[in-house]
C-alpha atoms as a PDB file:
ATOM      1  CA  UNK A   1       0.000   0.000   0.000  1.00  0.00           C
ATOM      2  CA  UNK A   2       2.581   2.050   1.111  1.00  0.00           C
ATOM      3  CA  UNK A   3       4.614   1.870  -2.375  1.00  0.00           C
ATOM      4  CA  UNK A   4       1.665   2.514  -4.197  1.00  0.00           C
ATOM      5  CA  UNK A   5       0.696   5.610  -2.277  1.00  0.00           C
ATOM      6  CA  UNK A   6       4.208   6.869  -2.914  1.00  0.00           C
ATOM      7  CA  UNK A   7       4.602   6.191  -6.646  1.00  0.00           C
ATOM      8  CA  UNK A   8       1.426   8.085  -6.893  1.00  0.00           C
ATOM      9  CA  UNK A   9       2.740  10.899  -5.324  1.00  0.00           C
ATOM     10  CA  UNK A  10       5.941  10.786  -7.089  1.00  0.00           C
ATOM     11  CA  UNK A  11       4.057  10.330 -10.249  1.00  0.00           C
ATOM     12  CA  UNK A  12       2.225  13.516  -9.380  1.00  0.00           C
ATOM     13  CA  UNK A  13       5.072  15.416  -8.899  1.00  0.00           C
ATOM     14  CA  UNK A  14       6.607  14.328 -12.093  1.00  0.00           C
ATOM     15  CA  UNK A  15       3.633  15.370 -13.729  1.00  0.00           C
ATOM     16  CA  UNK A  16       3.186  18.918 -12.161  1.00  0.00           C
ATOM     17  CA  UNK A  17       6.473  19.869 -11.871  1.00  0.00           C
ATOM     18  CA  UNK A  18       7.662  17.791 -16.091  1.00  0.00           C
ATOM     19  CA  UNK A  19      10.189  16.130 -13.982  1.00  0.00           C
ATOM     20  CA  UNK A  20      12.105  13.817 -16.029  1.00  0.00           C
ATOM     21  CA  UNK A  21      13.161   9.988 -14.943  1.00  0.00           C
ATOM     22  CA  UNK A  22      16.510  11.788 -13.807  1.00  0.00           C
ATOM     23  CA  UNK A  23      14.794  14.499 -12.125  1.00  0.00           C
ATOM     24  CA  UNK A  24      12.591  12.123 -10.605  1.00  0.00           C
ATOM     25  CA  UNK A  25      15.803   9.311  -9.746  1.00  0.00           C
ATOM     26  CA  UNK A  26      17.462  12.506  -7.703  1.00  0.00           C
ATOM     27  CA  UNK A  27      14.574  13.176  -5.704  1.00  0.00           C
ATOM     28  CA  UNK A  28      13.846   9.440  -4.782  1.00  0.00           C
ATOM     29  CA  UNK A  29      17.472   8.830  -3.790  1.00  0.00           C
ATOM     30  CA  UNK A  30      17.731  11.656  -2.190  1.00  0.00           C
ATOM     31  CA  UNK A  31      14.836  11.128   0.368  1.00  0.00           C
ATOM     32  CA  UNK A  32      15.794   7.539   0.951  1.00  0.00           C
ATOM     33  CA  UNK A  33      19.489   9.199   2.476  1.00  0.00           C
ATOM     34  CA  UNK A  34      19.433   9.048   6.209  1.00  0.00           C
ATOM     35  CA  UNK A  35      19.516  12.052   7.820  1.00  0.00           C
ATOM     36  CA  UNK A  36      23.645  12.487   8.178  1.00  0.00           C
ATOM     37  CA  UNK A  37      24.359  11.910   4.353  1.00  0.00           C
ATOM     38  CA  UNK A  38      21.168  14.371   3.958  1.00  0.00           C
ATOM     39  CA  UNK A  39      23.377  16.743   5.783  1.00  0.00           C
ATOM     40  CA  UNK A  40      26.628  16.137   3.955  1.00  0.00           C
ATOM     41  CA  UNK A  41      24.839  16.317   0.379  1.00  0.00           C
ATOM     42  CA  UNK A  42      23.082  19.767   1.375  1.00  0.00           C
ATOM     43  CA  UNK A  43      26.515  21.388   2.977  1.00  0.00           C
ATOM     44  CA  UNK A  44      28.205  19.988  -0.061  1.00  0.00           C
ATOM     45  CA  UNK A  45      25.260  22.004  -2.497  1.00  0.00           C
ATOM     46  CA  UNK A  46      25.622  24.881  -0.472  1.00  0.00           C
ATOM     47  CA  UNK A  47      29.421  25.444  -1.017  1.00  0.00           C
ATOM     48  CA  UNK A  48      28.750  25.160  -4.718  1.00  0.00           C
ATOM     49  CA  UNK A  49      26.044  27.308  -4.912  1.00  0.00           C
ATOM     50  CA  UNK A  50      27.218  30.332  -2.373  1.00  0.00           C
ATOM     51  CA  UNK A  51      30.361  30.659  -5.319  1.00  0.00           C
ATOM     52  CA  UNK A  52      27.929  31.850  -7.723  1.00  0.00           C
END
């Protein structure tokens, strides 16, 4: 049930948001991180993005 609730919701959000399967492979791996490599991955992001 569980699975099918969230590929719903991910289909949804591919849908509203014209995500693409890569788009969509990001998001899912992203959110199946555990909190600490969460971290990592955003402080990581942040140093790339606060050089522009």
């Amino acid at each position: 049930m569980f699975l099918n609730d969230t590929e719903m919701l991910f289909d949804e959000l591919s849908e509203n948001f014209q995500l693409d399967e890569l788009d969509r492979k990001i998001i899912e791996t992203y959110l199946k991180l555990d909190h600490s490599k969460r971290m990592v991955l955003k402080e990581f992001l942040k140093e790339i993005f606060e050089k522009e």
